[in-house]
Protein backbone atom coordinates (compact mmCIF):
# COMPACT_ATOMS: atom_id res chain seq x y z
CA UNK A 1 5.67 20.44 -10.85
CA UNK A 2 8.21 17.53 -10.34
CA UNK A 3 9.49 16.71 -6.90
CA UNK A 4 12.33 14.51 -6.13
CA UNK A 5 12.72 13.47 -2.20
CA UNK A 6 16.74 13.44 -1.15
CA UNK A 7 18.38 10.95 0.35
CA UNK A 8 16.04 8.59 2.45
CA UNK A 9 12.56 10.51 2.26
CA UNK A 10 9.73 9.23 0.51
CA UNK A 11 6.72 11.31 -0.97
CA UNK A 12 3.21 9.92 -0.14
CA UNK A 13 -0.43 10.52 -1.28
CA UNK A 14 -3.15 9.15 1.58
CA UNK A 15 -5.91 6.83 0.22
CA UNK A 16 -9.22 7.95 0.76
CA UNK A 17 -10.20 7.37 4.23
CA UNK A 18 -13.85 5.04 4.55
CA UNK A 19 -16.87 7.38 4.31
CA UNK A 20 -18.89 4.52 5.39
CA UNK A 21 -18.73 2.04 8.67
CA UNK A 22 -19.66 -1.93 8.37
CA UNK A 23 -23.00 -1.47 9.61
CA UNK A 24 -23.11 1.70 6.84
CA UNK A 25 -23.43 4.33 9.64
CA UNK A 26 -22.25 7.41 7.19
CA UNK A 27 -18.94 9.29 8.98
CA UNK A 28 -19.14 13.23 8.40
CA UNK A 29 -15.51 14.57 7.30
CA UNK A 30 -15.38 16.15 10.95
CA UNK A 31 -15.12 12.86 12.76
CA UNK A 32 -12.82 11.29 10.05
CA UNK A 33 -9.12 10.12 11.20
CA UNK A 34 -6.56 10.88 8.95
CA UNK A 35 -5.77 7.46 7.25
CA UNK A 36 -2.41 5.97 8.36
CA UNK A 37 -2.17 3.94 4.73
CA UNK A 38 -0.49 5.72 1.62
CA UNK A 39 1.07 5.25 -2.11
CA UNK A 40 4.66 6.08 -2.44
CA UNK A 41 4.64 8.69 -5.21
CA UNK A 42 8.37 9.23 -5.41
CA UNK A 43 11.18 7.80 -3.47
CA UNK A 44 15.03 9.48 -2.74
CA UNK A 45 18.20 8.20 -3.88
CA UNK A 46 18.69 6.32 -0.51
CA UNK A 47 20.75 6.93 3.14
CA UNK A 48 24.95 6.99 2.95
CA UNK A 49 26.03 4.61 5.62
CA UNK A 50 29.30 5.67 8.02
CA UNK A 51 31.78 4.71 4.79
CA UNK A 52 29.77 6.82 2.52
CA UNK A 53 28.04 3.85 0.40
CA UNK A 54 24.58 4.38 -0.66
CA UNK A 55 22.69 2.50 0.77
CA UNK A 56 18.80 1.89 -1.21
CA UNK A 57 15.78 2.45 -0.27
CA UNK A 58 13.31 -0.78 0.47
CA UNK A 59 10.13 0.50 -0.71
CA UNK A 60 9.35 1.86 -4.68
CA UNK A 61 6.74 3.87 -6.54
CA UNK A 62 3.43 2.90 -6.18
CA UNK A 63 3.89 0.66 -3.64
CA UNK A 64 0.70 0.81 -0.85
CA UNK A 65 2.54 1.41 2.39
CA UNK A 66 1.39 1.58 6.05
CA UNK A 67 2.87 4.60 8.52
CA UNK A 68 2.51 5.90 11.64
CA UNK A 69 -0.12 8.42 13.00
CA UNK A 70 1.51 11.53 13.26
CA UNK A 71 4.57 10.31 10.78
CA UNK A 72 5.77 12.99 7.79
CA UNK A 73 5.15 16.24 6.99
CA UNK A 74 1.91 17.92 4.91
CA UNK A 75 2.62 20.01 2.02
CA UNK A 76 0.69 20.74 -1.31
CA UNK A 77 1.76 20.04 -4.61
CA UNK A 78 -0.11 21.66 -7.23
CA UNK A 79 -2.82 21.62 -5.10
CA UNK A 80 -2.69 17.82 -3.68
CA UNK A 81 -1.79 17.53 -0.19
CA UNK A 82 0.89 14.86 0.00
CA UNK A 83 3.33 13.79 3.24
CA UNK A 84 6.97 13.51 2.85
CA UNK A 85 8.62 11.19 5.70
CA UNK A 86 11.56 9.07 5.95
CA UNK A 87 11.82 5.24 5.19
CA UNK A 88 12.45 4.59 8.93
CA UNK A 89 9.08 6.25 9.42
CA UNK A 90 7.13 3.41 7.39
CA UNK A 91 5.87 0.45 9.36
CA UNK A 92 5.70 -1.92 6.16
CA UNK A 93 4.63 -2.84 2.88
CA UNK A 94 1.20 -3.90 1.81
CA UNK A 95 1.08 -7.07 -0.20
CA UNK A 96 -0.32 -7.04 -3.28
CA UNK A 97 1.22 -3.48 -4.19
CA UNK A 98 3.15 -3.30 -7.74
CA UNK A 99 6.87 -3.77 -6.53
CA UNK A 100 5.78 -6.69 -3.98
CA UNK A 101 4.16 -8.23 -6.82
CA UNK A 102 7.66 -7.45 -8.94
CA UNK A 103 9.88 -9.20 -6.43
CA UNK A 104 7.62 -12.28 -5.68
């Protein structure tokens, strides 16, 4: 199925949260926190501003983004549990990610 966000939301799949700490303790599922980092799988068309001028969005595909703990909203895709949220809801850009590389 193809999803397209509208106007300023963004569509996110979570990376894999660490199964393992530093000292390689192993952490059952349980115990797990939701991780708070994500890859922008689809972006909308951007915000109007007061004149009606679209206005872009600031992050792309497949860039690795950081958001807040209890940002977006679950749903399932064909299965895959993704978050949809708003750009103002992301707290940045990781380096290193394919559009940061792009614009550097």
């Amino acid at each position: 199925m193809k999803f397209r966000p509208l106007h300023d939301r963004v569509l996110v799949r979570r990376v894999e949260a660490e199964e393992k700490t530093a000292g390689g303790i192993i952490i059952p599922d349980t115990a797990q926190e939701k991780p708070q980092e994500g890859e922008v799988i689809a972006v909308g068309p951007g915000a109007r501003d007061e004149s009606g001028k679209l206005t872009p969005l600031d992050v792309r595909v497949d860039d690795r983004i950081l958001f807040g703990k209890w940002s977006g909203t679950e749903i399932k895709i064909d299965g895959e549990e993704l978050l949809i949220m708003k750009e103002s809801d992301i707290l940045g850009v990781i380096e290193g990610s394919a559009s940061a590389r792009q614009a550097a």
